[in-house]
Protein backbone atom coordinates (compact mmCIF):
# COMPACT_ATOMS: atom_id res chain seq x y z
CA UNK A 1 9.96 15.04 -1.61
CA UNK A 2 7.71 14.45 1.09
CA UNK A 3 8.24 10.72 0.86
CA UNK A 4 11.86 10.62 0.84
CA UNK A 5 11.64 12.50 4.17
CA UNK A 6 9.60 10.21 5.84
CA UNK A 7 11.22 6.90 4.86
CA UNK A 8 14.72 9.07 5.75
CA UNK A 9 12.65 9.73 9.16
CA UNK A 10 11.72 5.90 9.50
CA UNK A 11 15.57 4.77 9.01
CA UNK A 12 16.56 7.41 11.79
CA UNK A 13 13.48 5.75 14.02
CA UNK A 14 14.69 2.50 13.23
CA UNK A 15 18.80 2.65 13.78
CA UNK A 16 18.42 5.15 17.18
CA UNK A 17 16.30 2.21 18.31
CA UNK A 18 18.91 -0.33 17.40
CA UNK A 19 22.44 -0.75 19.19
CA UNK A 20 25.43 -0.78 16.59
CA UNK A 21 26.86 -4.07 16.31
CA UNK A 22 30.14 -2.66 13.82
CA UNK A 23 28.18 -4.66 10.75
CA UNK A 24 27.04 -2.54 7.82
CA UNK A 25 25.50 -5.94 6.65
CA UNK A 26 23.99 -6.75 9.65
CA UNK A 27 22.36 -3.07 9.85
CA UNK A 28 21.42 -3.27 6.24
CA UNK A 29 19.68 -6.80 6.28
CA UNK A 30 17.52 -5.47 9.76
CA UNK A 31 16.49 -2.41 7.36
CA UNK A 32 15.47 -4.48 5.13
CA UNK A 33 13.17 -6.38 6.95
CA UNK A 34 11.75 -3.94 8.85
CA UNK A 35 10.63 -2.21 5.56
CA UNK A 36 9.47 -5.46 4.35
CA UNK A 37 7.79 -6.12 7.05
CA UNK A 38 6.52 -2.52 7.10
CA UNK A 39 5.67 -3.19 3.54
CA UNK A 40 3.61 -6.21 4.23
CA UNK A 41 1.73 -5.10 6.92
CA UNK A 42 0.63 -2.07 5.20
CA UNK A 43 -0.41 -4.67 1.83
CA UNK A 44 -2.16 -6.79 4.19
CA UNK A 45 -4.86 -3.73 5.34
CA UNK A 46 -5.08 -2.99 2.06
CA UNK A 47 -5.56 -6.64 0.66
CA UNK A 48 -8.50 -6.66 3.19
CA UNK A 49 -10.02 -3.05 1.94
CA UNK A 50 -10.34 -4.42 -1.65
CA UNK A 51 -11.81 -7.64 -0.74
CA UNK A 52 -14.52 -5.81 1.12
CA UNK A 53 -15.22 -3.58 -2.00
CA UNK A 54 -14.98 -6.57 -4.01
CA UNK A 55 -17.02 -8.92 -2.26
CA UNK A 56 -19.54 -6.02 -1.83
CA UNK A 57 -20.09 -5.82 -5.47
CA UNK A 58 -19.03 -9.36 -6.72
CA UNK A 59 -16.76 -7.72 -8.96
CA UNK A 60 -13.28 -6.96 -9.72
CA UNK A 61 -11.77 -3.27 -9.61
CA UNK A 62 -11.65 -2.99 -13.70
CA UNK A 63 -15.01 -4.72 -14.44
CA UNK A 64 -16.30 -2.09 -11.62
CA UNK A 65 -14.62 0.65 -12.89
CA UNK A 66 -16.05 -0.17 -16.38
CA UNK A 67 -19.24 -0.07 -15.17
CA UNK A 68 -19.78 3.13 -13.07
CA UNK A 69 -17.92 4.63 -16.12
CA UNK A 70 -20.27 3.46 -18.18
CA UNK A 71 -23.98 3.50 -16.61
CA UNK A 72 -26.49 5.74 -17.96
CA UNK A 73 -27.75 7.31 -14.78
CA UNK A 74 -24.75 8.37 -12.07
CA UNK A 75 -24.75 6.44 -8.72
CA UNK A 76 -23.16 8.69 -6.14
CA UNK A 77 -22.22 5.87 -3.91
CA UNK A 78 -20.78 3.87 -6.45
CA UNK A 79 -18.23 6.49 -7.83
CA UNK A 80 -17.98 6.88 -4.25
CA UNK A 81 -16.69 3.70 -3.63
CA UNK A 82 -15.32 3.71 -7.05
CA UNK A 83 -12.72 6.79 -5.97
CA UNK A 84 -12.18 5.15 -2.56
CA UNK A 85 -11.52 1.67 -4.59
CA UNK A 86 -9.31 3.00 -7.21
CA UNK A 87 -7.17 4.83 -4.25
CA UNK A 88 -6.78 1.60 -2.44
CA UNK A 89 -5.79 -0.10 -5.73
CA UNK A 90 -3.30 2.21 -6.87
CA UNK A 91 -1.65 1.96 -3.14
CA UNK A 92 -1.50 -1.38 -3.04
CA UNK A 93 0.35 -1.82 -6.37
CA UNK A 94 2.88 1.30 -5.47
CA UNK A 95 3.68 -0.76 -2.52
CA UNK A 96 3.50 -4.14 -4.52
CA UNK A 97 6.27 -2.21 -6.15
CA UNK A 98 8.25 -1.27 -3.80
CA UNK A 99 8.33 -4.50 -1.81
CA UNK A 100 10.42 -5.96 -4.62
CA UNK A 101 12.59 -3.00 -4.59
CA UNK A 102 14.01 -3.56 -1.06
């Protein structure tokens, strides 16, 4: 619920700041973009988050993950960065997501 209000909040932002022009399309298609381009800036950050954890430990997010699952003694920084890693990744493919949704 909490997410519908803010995107509901971010339309009201967005059309107060615009002047009507009488087009529904015209309002529609600037909505659109501005999510998209919403969208992609918030991707990009995140793009550049998992390139740091990846270039950090040479490794994708799944052969990573398979590996601080599965090491005998427990590395505190890596399920660190494991947790922070895994929160990036599931962002960035919710918003992967909804990118092709608008």
């Amino acid at each position: 619920m909490k997410h519908k209000k803010i995107v509901k909040d971010e339309i009201e932002n967005f059309l107060k700041m615009k002047i009507y022009t009488g087009s529904t399309d015209v309002m529609k298609e600037e909505i659109e973009d501005f999510f998209r381009m919403k969208f992609f800036t918030e991707l990009t950050l995140i793009k550049e988050k998992l390139s740091l954890f990846e270039k950090k430990y040479k490794s994708d997010f799944s052969h990573f993950e398979t590996l601080v699952k599965n090491a005998e003694e427990e590395n505190f920084e890596h399920w660190d960065d494991y947790m922070e890693w895994k929160a990036f990744q599931y962002k960035y493919n919710e918003l992967q997501e909804r990118v092709h949704r608008v």
